[in-house]
N, C-alpha and C. Protein backbone atom coordinates (compact mmCIF):
# COMPACT_ATOMS: atom_id res chain seq x y z
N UNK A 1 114.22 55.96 95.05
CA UNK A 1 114.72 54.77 95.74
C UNK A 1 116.10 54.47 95.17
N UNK A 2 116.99 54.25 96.38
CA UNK A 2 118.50 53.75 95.51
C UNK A 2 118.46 52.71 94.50
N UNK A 3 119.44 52.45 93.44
CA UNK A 3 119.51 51.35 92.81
C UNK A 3 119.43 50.21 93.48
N UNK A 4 120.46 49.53 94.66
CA UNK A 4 120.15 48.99 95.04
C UNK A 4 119.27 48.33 95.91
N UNK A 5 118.40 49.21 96.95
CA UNK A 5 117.21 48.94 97.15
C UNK A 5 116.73 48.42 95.99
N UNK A 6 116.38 48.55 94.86
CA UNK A 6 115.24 48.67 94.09
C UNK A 6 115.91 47.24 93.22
N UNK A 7 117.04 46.85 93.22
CA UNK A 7 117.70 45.61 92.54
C UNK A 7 117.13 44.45 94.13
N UNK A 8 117.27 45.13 95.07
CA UNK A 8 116.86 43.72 95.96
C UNK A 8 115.61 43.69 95.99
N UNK A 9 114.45 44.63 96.23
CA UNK A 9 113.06 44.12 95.61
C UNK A 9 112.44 43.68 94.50
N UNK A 10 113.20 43.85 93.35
CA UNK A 10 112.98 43.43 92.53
C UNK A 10 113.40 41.83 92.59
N UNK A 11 114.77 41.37 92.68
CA UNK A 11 114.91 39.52 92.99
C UNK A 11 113.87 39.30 93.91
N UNK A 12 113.83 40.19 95.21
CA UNK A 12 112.53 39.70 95.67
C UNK A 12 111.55 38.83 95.40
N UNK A 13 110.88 40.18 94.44
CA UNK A 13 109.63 39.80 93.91
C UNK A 13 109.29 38.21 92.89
N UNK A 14 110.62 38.08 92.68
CA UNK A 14 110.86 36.74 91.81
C UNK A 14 110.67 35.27 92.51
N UNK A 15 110.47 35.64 94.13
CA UNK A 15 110.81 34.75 95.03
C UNK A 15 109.38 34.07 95.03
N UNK A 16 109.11 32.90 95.55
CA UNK A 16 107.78 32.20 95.82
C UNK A 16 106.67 33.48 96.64
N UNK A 17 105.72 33.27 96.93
CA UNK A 17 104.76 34.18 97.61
C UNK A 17 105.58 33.90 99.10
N UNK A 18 105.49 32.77 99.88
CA UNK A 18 105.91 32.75 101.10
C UNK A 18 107.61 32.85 101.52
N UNK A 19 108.41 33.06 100.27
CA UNK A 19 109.43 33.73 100.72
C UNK A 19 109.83 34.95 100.51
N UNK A 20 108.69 35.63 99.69
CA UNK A 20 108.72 37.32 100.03
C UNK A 20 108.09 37.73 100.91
N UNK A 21 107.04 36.84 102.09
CA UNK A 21 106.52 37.01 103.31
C UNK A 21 107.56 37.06 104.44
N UNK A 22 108.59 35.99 104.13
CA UNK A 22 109.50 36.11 105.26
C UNK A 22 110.25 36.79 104.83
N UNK A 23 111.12 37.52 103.64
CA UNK A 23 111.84 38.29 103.43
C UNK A 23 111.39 39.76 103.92
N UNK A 24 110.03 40.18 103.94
CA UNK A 24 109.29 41.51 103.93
C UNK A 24 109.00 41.38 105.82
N UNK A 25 108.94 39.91 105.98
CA UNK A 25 109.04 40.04 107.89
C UNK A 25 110.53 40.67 108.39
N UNK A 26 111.05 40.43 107.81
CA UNK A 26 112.65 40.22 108.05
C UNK A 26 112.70 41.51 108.15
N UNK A 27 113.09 42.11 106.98
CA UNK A 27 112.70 43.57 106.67
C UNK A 27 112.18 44.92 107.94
N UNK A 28 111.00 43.96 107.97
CA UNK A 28 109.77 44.86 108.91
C UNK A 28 110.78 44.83 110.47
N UNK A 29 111.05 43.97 110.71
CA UNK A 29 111.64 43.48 111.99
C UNK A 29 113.03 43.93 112.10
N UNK A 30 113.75 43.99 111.12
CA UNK A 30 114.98 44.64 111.14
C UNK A 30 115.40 46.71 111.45
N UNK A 31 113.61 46.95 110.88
CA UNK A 31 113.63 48.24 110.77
C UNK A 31 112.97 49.11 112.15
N UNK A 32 112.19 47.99 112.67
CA UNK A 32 111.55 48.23 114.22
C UNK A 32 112.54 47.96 115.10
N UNK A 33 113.91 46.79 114.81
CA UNK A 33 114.77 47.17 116.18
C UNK A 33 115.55 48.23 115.90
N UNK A 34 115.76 48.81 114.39
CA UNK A 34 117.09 50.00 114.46
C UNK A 34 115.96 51.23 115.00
N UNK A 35 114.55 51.33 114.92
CA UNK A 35 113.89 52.88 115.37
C UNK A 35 114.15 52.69 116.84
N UNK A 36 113.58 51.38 117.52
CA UNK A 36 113.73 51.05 119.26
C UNK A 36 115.25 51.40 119.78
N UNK A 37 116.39 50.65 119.03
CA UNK A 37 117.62 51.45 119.27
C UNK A 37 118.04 52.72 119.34
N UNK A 38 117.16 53.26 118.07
CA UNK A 38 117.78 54.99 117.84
C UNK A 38 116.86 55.30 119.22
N UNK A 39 115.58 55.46 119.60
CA UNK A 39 114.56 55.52 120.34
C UNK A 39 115.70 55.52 121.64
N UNK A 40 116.38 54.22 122.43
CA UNK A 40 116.65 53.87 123.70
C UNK A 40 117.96 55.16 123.52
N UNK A 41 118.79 54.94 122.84
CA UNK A 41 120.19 55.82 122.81
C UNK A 41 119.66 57.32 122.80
N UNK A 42 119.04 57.74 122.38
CA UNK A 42 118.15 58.87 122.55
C UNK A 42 118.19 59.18 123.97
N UNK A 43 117.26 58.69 124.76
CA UNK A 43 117.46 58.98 126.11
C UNK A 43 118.31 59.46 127.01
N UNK A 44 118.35 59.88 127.73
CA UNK A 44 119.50 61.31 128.81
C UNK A 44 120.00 60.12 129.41
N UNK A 45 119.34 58.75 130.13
CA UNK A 45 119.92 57.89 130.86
C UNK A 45 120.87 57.15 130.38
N UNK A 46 120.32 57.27 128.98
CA UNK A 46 121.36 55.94 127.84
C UNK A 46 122.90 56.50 128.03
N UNK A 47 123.37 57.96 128.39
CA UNK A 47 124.92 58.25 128.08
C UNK A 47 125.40 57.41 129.23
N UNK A 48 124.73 57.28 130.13
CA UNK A 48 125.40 57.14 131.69
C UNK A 48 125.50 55.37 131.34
N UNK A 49 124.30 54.84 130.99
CA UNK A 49 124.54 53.52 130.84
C UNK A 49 125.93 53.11 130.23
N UNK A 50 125.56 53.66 128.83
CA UNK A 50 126.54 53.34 128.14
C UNK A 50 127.89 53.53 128.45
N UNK A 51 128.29 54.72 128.71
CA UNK A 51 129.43 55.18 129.55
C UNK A 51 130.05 53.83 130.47
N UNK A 52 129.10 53.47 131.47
CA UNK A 52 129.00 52.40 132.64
C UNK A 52 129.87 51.27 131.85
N UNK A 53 128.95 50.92 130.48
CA UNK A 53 129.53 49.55 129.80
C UNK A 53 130.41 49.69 129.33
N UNK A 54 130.73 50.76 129.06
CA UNK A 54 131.92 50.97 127.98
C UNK A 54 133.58 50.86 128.50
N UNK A 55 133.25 50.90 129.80
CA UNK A 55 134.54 51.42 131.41
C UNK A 55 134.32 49.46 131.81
N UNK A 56 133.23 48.86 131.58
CA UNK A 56 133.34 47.72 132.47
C UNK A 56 134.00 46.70 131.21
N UNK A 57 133.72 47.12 129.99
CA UNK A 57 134.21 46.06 128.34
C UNK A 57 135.80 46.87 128.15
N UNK A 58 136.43 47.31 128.86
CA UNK A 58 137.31 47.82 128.24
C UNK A 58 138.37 47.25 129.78
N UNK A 59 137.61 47.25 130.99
CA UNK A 59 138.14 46.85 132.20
C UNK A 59 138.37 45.28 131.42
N UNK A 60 137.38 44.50 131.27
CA UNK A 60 137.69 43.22 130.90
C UNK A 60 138.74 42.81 129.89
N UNK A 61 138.53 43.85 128.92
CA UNK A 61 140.03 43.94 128.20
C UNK A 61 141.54 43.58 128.66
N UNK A 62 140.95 44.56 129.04
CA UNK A 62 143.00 44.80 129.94
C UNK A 62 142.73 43.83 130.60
N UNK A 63 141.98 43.10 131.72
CA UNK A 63 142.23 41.88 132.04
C UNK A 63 141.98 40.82 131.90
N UNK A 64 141.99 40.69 130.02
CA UNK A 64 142.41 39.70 129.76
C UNK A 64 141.02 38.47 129.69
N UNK A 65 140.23 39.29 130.06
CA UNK A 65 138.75 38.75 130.12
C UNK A 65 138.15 38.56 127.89
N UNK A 66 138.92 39.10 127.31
CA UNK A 66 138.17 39.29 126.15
C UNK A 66 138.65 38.26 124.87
């Protein structure tokens, strides 16, 4: 485990019982939207999407929309 991983579970563990519950939710929840992300971008459809947004945030740019 890196040092620092292992320096933030450790203050952790120093924390009350119910704020290493929400720290370890936090955690849990932070690590299920980056797999669902890697998961969606994965997909053959995701280039085209993305592509799509990337042409319509860059249109808004230049005009001035941003």
């Amino acid at each position: 485990m890196p040092q620092l991983l292992q320096e933030a579970f450790e203050r952790a563990a120093k924390l009350p019982q119910e704020e290493q519950n929400k720290f370890a939710r936090f955690l849990l929840a932070v690590l299920e939207s980056d797999q669902r992300w890697a998961e969606l971008i994965a997909r053959p459809e995701s280039e085209d999407l993305l592509e799509r947004l990337a042409d319509e945030t860059l249109a808004a740019h230049r005009a001035g929309r941003t």
